[in-house]
Protein backbone atom coordinates (compact mmCIF):
# COMPACT_ATOMS: atom_id res chain seq x y z
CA UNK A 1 -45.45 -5.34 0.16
CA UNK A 2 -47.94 -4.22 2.70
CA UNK A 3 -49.87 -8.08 2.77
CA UNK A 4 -52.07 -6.75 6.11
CA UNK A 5 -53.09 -3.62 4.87
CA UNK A 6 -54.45 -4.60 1.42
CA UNK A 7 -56.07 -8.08 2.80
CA UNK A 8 -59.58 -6.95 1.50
CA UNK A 9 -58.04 -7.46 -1.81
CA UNK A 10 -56.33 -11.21 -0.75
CA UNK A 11 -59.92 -11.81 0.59
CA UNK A 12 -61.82 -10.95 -2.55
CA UNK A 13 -59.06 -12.85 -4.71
CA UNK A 14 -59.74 -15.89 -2.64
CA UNK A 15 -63.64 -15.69 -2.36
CA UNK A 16 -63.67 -15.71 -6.21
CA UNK A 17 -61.50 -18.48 -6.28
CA UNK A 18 -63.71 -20.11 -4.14
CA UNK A 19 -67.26 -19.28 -5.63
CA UNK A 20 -65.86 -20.26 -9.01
CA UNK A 21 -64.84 -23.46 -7.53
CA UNK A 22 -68.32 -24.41 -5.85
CA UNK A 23 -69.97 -23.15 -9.44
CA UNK A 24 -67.42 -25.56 -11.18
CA UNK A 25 -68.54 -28.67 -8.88
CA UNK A 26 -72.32 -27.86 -8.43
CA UNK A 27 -72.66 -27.64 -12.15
CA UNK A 28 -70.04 -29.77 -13.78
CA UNK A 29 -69.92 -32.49 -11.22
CA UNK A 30 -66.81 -34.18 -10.67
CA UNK A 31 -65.54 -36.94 -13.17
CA UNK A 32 -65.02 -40.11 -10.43
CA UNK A 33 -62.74 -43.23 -11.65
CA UNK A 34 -63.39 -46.82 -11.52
CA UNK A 35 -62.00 -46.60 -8.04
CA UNK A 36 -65.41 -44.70 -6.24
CA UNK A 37 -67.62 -45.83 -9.05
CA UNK A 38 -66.84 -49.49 -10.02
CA UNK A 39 -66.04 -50.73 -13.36
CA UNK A 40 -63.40 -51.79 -15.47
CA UNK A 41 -60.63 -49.86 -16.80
CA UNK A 42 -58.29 -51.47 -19.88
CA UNK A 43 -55.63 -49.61 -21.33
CA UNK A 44 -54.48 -50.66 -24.42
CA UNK A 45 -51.85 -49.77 -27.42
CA UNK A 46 -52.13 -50.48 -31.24
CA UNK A 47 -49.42 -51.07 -33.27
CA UNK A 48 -50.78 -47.97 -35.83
CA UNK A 49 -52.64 -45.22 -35.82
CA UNK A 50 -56.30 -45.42 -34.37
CA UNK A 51 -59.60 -42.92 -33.70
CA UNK A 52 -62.26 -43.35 -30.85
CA UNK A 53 -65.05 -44.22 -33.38
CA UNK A 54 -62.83 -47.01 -35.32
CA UNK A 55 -62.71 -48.32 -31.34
CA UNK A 56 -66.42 -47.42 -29.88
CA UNK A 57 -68.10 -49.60 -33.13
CA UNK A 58 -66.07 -52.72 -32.50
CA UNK A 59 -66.69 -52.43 -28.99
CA UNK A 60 -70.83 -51.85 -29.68
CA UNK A 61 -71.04 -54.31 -31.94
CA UNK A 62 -69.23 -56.88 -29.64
CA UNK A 63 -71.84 -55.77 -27.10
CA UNK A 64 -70.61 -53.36 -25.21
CA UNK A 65 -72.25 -50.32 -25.32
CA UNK A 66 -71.98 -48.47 -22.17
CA UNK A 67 -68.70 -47.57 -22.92
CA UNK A 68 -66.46 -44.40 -22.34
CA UNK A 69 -63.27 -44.34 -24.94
CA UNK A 70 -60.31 -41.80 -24.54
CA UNK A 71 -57.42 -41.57 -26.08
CA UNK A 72 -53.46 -41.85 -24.71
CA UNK A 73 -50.88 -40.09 -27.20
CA UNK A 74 -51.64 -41.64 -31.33
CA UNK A 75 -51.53 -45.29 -30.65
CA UNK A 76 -53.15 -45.77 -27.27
CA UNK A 77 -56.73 -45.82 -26.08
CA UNK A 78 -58.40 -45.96 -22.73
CA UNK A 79 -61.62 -47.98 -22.47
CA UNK A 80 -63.76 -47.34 -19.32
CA UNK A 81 -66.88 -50.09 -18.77
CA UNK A 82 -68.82 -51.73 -16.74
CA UNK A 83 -67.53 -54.49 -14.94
CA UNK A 84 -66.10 -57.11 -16.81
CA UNK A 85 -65.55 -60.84 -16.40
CA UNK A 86 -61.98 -62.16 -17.23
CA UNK A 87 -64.33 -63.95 -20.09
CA UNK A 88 -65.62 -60.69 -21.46
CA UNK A 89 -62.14 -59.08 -20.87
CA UNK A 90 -60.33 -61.42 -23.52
CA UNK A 91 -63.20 -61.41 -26.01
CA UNK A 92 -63.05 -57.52 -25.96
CA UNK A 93 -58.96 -57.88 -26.75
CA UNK A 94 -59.78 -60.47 -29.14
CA UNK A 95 -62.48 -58.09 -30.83
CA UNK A 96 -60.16 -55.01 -30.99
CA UNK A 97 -57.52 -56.82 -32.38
CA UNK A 98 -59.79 -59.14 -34.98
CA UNK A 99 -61.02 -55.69 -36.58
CA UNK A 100 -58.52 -52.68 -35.57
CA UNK A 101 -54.93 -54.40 -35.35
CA UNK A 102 -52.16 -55.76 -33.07
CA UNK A 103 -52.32 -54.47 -30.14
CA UNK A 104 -50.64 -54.60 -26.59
CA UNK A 105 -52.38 -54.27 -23.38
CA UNK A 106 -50.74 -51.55 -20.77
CA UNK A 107 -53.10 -52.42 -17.95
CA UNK A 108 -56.36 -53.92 -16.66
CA UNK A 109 -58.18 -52.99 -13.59
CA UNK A 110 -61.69 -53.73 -12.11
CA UNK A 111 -63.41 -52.81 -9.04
CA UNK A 112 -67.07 -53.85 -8.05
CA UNK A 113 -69.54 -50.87 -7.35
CA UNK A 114 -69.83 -52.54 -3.56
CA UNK A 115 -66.00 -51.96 -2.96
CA UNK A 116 -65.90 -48.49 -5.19
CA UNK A 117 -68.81 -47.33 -2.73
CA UNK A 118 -66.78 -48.11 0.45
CA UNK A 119 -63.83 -46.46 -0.91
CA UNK A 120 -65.33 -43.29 -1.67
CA UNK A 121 -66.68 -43.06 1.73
CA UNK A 122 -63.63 -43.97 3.29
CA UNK A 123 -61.51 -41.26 1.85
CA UNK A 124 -64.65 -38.65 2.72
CA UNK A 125 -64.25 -39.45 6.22
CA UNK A 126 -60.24 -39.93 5.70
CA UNK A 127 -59.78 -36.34 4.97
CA UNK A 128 -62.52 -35.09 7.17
CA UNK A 129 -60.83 -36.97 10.23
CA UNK A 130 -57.47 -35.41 9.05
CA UNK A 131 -58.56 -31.90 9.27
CA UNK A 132 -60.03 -32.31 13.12
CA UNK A 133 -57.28 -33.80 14.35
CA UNK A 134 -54.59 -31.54 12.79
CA UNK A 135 -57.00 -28.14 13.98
CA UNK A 136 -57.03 -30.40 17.98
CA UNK A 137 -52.95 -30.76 17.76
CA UNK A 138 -52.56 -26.98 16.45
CA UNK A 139 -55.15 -26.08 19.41
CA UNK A 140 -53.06 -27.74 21.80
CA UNK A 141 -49.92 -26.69 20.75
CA UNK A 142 -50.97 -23.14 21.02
CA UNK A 143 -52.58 -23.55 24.52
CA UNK A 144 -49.85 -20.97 26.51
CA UNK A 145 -50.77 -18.72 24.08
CA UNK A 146 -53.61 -17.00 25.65
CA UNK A 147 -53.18 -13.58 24.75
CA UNK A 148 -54.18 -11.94 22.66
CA UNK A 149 -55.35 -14.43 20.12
CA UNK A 150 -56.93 -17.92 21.86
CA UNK A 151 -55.12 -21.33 21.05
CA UNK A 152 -58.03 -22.51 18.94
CA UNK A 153 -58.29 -19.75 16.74
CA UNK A 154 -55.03 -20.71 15.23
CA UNK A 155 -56.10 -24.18 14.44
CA UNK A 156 -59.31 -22.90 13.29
CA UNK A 157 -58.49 -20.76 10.87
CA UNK A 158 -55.45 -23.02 10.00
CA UNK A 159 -58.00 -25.84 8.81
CA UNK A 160 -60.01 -23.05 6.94
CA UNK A 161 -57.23 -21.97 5.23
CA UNK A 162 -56.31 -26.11 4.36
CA UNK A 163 -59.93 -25.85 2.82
CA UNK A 164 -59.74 -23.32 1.05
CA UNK A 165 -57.03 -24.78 -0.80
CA UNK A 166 -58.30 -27.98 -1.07
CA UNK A 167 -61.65 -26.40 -2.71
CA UNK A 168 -60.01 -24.62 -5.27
CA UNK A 169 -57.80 -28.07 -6.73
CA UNK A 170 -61.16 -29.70 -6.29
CA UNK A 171 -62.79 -27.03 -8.52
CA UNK A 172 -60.22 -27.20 -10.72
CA UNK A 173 -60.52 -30.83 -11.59
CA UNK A 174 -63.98 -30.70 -11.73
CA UNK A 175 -63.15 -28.33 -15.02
CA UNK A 176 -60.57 -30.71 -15.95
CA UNK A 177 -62.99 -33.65 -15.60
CA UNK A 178 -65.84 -32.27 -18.05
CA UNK A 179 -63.51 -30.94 -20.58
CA UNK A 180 -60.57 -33.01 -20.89
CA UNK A 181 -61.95 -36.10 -19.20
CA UNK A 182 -59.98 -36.68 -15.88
CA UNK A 183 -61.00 -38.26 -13.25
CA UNK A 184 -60.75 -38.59 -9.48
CA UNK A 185 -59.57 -41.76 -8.12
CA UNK A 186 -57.70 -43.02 -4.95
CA UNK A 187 -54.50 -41.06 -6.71
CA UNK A 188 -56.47 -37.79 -6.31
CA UNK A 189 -57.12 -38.33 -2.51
CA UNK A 190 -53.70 -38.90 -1.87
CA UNK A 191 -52.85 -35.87 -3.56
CA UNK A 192 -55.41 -34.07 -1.62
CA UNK A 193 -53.48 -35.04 1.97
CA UNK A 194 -50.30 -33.83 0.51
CA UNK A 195 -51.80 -30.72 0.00
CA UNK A 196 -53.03 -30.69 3.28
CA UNK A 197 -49.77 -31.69 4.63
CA UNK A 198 -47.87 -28.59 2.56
CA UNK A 199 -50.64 -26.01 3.36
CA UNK A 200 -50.71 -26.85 6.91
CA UNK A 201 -47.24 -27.24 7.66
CA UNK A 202 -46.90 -23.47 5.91
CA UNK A 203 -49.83 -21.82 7.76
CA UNK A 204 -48.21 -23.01 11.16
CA UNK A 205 -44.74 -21.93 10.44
CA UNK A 206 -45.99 -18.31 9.96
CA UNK A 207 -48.16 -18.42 13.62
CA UNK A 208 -45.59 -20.00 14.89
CA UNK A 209 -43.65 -16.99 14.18
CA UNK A 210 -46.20 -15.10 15.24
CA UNK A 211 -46.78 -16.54 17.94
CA UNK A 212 -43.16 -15.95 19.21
CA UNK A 213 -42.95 -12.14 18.10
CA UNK A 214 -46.08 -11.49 20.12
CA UNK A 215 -44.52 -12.95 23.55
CA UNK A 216 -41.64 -10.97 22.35
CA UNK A 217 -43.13 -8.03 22.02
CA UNK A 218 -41.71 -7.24 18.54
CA UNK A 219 -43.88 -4.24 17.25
CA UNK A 220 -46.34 -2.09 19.26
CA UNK A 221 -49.99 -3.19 17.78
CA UNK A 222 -51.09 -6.50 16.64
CA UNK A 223 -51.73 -5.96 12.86
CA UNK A 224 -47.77 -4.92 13.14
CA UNK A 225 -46.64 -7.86 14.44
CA UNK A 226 -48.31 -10.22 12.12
CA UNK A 227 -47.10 -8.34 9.07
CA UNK A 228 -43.27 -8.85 10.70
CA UNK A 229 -43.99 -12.04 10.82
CA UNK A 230 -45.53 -12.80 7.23
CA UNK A 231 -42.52 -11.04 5.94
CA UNK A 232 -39.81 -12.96 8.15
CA UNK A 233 -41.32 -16.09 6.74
CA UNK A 234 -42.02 -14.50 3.73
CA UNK A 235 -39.17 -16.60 1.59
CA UNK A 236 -38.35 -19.38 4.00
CA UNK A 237 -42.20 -20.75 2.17
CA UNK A 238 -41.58 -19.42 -1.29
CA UNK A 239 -38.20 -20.81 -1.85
CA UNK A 240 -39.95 -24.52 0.07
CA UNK A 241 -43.08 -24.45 -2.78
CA UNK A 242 -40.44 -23.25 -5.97
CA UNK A 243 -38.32 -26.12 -5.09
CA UNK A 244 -41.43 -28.87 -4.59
CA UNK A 245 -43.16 -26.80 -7.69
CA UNK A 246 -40.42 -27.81 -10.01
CA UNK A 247 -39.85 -31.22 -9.13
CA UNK A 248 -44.08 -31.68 -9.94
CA UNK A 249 -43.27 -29.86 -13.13
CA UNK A 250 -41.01 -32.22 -14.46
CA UNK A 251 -43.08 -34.90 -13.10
CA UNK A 252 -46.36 -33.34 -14.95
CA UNK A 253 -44.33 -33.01 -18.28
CA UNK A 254 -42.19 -36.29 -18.46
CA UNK A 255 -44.04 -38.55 -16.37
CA UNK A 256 -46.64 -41.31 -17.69
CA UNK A 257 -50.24 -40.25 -18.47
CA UNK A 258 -51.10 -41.88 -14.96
CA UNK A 259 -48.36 -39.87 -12.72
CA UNK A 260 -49.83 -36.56 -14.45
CA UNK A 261 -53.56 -36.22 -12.67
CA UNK A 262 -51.57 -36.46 -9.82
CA UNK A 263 -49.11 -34.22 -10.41
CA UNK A 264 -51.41 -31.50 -11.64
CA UNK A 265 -53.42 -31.58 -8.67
CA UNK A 266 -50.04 -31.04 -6.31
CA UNK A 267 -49.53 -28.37 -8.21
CA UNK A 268 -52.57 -26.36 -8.06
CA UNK A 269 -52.88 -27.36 -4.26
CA UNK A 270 -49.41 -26.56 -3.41
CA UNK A 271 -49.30 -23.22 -5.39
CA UNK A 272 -52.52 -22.17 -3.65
CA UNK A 273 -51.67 -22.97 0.02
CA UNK A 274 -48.39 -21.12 -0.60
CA UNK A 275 -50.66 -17.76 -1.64
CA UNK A 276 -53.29 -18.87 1.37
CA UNK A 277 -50.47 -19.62 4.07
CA UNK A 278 -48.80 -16.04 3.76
CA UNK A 279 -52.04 -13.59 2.25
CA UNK A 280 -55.11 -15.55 3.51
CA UNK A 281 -54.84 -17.25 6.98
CA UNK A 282 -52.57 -14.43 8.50
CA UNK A 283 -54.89 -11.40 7.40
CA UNK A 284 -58.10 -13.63 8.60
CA UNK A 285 -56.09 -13.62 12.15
CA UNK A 286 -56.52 -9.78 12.16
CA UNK A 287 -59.49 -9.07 10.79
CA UNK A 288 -60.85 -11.51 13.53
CA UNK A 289 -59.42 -9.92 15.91
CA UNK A 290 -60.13 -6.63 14.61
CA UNK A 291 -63.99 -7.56 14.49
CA UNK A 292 -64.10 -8.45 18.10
CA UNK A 293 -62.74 -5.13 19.56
């Protein structure tokens, strides 16, 4: 497979990944949890079989009305509201129970919109501080290579490469979000520096290679060399992503309906930083290069 020679197809695969993505969030929006918004999250499972409208009338005509009611396998609901008092947190139980049946409660969280607010900028800046420091370390630890590719241009187009990835899982959840109802919380961020962590650590093992065949010499021209190198790397990152792929996978499928948000987006971000570490960041090194001479 000739991955430097056909990069104008790599490059088109990824810019449509990429304007789809941007479409997805500009005009879906992205479905944020209680955790960035604020609110009240209660989890809760019947003892038989109930809908969303059976639950969304006892909860309006208890009072609360701005409600948002999804569902967790046959028995099991998930009730997303405004903030509630421990007061109006039993008398919603006691309401459910009163006029749809036994039930047990799973789980109960609430956040103000004060501390939700904070959060959400904290994990903006969180990942945005991440990505500057990891393209400064990759800069530095690049510096004796002058020639003929500058030590920042690694990190550079290293941290382009993380974003790229990071875009596309974002995109995809913003789908996710307005059709199936998922949403971003403080899960989702983690998830997101894990994918940083995986696409990162991939990208520099193949300049790091790189890096070494061209003070070695390896092949003749530049767009050689970093084809030698793609391909010496080649399955070293395939066989690391399979392996992490299928744990995820078996996390995705078995795992409870919290674990699998966070599952999915590993996925997606690790299967995409695999593709951008070897057929994105590589051929961007050479057409650079190539559009300076």
């Amino acid at each position: 497979m000739k991955i430097i020679e056909n990069r104008n197809w790599w490059f088109g695969l990824s810019a449509t990944l990429v304007a789809l993505s941007v479409i997805a969030i500009v005009t879906l929006g992205l479905k944020l949890g209680i955790d960035f918004t604020g609110g009240s999250l209660l989890e809760v499972e019947f003892t038989n079989d109930v809908s969303v409208d059976d639950v969304r009338s006892v909860a309006s005509a208890s009072g609360f009305a701005d409600i948002s009611i999804q569902t967790t396998g046959d028995q099991g609901v998930l009730i997303r509201t405004q903030n509630l008092s421990e007061e109006e947190h039993q008398a919603l139980l006691s309401a459910l129970e009163t006029a749809v049946g036994e039930l047990d409660e799973l789980r109960f969280d609430s956040i103000g919109p004060v501390i939700g607010d904070e959060l959400r900028r904290t994990a903006l800046w969180g990942v945005a501080l991440t990505l500057l420091l990891i393209a400064l370390y990759i800069a530095w630890a690049f510096r004796k290579v002058a020639e003929p590719v500058a030590s920042w241009k690694y990190g550079l187009l290293t941290i382009i490469a993380a974003f790229h990835d990071v875009l596309i899982t974002v995109g995809a959840f913003a789908v996710l979000g307005h059709f199936f109802g998922w949403e971003i919380g403080t899960a989702f961020v983690a998830a997101i520096l894990t994918i940083l962590g995986y696409s990162i650590n991939d990208t520099v093992v193949v300049f790091d290679r790189t890096r070494e065949n061209l003070a070695n010499r390896v092949r003749d021209t530049f767009e050689e060399t970093i084809e030698v190198s793609i391909h010496q790397t080649f399955m070293r990152s395939l066989n690391t992503s399979i392996t992490t792929l299928l744990a995820l996978v078996a996390i995705f499928l078995f795992g409870g309906d919290s674990t699998k948000p966070f599952a999915l987006a590993l996925i997606i971000g690790i299967a995409v930083g695999t593709y951008s570490s070897l057929f994105l960041a590589s051929p961007l090194l050479v057409q650079w290069e190539k559009l300076k001479k």
